[in-house]
N, C-alpha and C. Protein backbone atom coordinates (compact mmCIF):
# COMPACT_ATOMS: atom_id res chain seq x y z
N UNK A 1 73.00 54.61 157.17
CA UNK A 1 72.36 55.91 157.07
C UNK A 1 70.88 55.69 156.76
N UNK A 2 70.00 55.75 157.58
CA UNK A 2 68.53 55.85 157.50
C UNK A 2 67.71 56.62 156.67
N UNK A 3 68.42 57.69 155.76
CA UNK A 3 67.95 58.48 155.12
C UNK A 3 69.05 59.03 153.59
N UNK A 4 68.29 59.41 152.33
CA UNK A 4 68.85 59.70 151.00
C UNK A 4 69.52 61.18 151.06
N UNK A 5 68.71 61.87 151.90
CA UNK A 5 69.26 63.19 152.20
C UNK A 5 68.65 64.27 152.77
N UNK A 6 69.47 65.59 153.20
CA UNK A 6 68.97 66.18 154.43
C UNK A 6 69.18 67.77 153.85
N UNK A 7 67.69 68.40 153.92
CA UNK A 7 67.99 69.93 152.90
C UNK A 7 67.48 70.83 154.08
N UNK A 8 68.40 71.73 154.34
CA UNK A 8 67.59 72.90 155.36
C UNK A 8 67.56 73.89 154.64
N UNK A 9 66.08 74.51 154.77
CA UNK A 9 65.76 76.15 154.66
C UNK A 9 66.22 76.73 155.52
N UNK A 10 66.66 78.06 154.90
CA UNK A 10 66.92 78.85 156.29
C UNK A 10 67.16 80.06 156.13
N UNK A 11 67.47 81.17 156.89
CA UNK A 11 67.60 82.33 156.28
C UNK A 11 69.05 82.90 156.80
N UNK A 12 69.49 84.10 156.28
CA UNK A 12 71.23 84.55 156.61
C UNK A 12 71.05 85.31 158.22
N UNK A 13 69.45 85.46 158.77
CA UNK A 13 69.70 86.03 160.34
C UNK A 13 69.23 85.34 160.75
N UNK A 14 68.62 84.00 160.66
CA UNK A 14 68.01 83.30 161.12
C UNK A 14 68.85 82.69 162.73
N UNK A 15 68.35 82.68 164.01
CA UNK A 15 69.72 82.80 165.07
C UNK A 15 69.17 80.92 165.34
N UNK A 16 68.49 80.01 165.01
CA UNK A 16 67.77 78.72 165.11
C UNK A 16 68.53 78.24 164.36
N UNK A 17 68.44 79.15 163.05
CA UNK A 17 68.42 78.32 161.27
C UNK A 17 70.35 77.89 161.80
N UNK A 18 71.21 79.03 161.98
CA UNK A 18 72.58 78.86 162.69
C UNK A 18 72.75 77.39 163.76
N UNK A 19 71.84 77.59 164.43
CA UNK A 19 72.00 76.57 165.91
C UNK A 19 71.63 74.90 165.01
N UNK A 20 70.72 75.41 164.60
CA UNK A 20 70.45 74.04 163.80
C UNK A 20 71.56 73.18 163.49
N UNK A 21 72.16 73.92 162.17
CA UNK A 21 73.38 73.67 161.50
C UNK A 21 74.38 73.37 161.89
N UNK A 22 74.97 74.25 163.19
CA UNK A 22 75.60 73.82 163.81
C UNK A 22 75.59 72.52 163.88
N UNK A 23 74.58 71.86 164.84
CA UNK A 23 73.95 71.27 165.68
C UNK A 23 74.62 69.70 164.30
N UNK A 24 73.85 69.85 163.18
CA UNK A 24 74.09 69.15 162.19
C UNK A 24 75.49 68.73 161.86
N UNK A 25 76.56 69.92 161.77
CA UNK A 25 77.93 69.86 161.95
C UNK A 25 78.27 68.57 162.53
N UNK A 26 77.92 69.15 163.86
CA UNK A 26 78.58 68.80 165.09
C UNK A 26 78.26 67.25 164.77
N UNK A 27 77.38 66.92 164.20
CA UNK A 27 76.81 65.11 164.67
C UNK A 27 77.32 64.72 162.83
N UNK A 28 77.78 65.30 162.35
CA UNK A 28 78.31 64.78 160.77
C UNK A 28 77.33 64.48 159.85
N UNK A 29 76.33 64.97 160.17
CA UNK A 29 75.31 65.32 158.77
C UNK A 29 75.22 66.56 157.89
N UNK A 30 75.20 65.50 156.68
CA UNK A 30 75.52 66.27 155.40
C UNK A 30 74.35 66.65 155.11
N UNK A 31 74.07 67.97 154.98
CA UNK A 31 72.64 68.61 154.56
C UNK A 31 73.39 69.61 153.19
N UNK A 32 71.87 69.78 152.12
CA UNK A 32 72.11 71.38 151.51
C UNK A 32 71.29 71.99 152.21
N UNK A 33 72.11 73.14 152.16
CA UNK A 33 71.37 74.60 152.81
C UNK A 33 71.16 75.05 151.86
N UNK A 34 69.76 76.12 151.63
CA UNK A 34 69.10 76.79 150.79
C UNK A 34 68.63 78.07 151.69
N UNK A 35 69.17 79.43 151.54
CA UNK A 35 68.73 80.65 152.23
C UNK A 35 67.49 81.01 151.13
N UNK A 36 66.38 81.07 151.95
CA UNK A 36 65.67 80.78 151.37
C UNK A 36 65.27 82.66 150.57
N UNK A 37 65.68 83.75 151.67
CA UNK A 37 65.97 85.24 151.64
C UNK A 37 66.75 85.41 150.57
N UNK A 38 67.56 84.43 149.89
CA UNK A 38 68.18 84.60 148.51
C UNK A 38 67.49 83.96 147.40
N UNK A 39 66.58 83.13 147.71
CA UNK A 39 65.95 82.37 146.08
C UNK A 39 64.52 82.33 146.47
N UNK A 40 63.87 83.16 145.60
CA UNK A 40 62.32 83.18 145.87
C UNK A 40 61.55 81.61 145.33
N UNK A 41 62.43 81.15 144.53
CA UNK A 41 61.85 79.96 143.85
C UNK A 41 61.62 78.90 144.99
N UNK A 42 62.76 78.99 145.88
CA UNK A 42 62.95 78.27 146.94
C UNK A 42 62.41 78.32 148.02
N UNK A 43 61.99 79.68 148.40
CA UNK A 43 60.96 80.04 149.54
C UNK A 43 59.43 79.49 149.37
N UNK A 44 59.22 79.66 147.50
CA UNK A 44 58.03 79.48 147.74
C UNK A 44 57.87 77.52 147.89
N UNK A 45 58.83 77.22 147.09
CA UNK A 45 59.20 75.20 147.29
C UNK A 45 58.97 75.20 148.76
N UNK A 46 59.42 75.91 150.10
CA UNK A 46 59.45 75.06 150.83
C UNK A 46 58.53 75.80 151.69
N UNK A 47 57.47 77.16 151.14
CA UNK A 47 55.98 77.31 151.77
C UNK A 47 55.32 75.98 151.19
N UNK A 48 55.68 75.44 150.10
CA UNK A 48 54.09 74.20 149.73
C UNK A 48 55.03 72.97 150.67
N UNK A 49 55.88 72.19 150.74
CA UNK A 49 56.14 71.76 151.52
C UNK A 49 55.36 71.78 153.07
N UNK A 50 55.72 72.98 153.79
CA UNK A 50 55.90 72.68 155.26
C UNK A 50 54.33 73.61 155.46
N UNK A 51 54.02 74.09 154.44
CA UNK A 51 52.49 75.16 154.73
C UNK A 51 52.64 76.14 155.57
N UNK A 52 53.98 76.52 155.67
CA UNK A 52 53.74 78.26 156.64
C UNK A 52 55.57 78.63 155.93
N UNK A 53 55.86 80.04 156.82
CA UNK A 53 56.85 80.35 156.11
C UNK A 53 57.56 81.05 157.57
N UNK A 54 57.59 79.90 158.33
CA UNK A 54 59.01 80.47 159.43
C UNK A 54 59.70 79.27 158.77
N UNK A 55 61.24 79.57 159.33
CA UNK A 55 62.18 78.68 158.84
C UNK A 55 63.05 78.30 160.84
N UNK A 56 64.09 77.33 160.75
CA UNK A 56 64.27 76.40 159.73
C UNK A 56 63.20 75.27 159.25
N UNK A 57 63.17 75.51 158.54
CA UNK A 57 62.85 73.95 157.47
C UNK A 57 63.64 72.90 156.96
N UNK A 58 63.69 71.80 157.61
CA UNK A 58 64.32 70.51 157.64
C UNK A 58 63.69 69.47 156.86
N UNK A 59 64.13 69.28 155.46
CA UNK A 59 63.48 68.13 154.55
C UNK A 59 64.27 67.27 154.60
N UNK A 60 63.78 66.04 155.30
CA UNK A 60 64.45 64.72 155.27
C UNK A 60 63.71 63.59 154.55
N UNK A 61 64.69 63.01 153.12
CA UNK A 61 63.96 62.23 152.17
C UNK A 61 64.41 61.12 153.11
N UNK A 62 63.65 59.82 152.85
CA UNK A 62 64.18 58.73 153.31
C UNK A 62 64.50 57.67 152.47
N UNK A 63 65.01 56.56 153.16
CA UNK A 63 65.42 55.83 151.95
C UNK A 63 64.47 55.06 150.69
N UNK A 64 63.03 55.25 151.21
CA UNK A 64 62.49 54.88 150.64
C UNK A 64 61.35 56.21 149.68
N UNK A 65 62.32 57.08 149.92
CA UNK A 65 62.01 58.07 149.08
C UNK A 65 60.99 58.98 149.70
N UNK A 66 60.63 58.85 150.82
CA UNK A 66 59.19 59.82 151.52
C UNK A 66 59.92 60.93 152.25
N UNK A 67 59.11 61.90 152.00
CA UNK A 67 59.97 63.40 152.94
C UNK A 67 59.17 63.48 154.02
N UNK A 68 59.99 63.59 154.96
CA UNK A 68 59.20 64.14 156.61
C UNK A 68 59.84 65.59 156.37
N UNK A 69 58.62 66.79 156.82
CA UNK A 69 59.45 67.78 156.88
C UNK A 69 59.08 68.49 158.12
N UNK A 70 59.81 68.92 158.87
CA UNK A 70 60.48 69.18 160.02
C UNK A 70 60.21 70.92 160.29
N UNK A 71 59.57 71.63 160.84
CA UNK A 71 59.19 72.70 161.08
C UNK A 71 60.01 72.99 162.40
N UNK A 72 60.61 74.27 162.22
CA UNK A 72 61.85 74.61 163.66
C UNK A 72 62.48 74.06 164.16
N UNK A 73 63.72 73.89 164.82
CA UNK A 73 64.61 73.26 164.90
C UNK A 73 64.37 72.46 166.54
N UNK A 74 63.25 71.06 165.80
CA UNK A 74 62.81 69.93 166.81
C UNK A 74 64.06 68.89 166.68
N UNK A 75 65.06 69.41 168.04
CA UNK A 75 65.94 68.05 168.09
C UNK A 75 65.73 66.93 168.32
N UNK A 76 64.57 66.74 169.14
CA UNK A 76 64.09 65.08 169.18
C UNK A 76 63.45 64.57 168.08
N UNK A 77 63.00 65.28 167.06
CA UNK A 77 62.43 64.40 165.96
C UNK A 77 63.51 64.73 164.64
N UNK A 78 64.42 65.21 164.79
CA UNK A 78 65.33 65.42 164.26
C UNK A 78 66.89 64.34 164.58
N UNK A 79 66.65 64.01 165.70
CA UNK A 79 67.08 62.69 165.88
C UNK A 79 67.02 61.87 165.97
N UNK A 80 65.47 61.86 166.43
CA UNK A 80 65.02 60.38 165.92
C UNK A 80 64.97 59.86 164.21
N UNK A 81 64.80 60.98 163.35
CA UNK A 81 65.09 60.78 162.16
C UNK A 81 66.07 60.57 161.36
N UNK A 82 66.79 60.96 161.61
CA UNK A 82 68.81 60.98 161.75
C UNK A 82 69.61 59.58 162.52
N UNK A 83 69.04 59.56 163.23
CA UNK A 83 69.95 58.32 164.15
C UNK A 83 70.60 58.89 164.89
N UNK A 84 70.34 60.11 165.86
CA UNK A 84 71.97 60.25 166.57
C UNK A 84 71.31 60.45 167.77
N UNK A 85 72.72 59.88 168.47
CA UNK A 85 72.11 59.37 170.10
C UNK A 85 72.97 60.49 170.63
N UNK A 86 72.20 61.30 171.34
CA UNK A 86 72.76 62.21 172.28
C UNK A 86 72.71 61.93 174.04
């Protein structure tokens, strides 16, 4: 596993923030989800993060502890970060 762990923002209509997840399902990555429309503490954590406030937001720590964070649901850099060969 190339990475410590995998946190998505996202919101409860979000129709991406869904596809994403899915998407995550489907390939057996374990993410927390954080709606971000339910915890303001959390919306504003992952405006200083990613510097704007569409979601999803994809924080991937790595193993050496650095976060890439991931603005809309980019499957190629989302797999290249992940490892999964589609």
């Amino acid at each position: 596993m190339p990475y410590k762990s995998v946190t998505v923002y996202s919101t409860v209509v979000c129709p991406y923030c869904k596809i994403e997840k899915q998407w995550l399902d489907k390939n057996d990555i374990k993410y927390k989800n954080i709606f971000i429309d339910e915890d303001e503490d959390a919306a504003d954590a992952m405006i200083k993060k990613s510097k704007q406030m569409g979601v999803p937001v994809t924080v991937i720590v790595t193993k050496d502890g650095k976060e890439k964070v991931i603005v809309g649901f980019d499957k190629p850099e989302l797999s290249k970060m992940l490892e999964i060969k589609e």
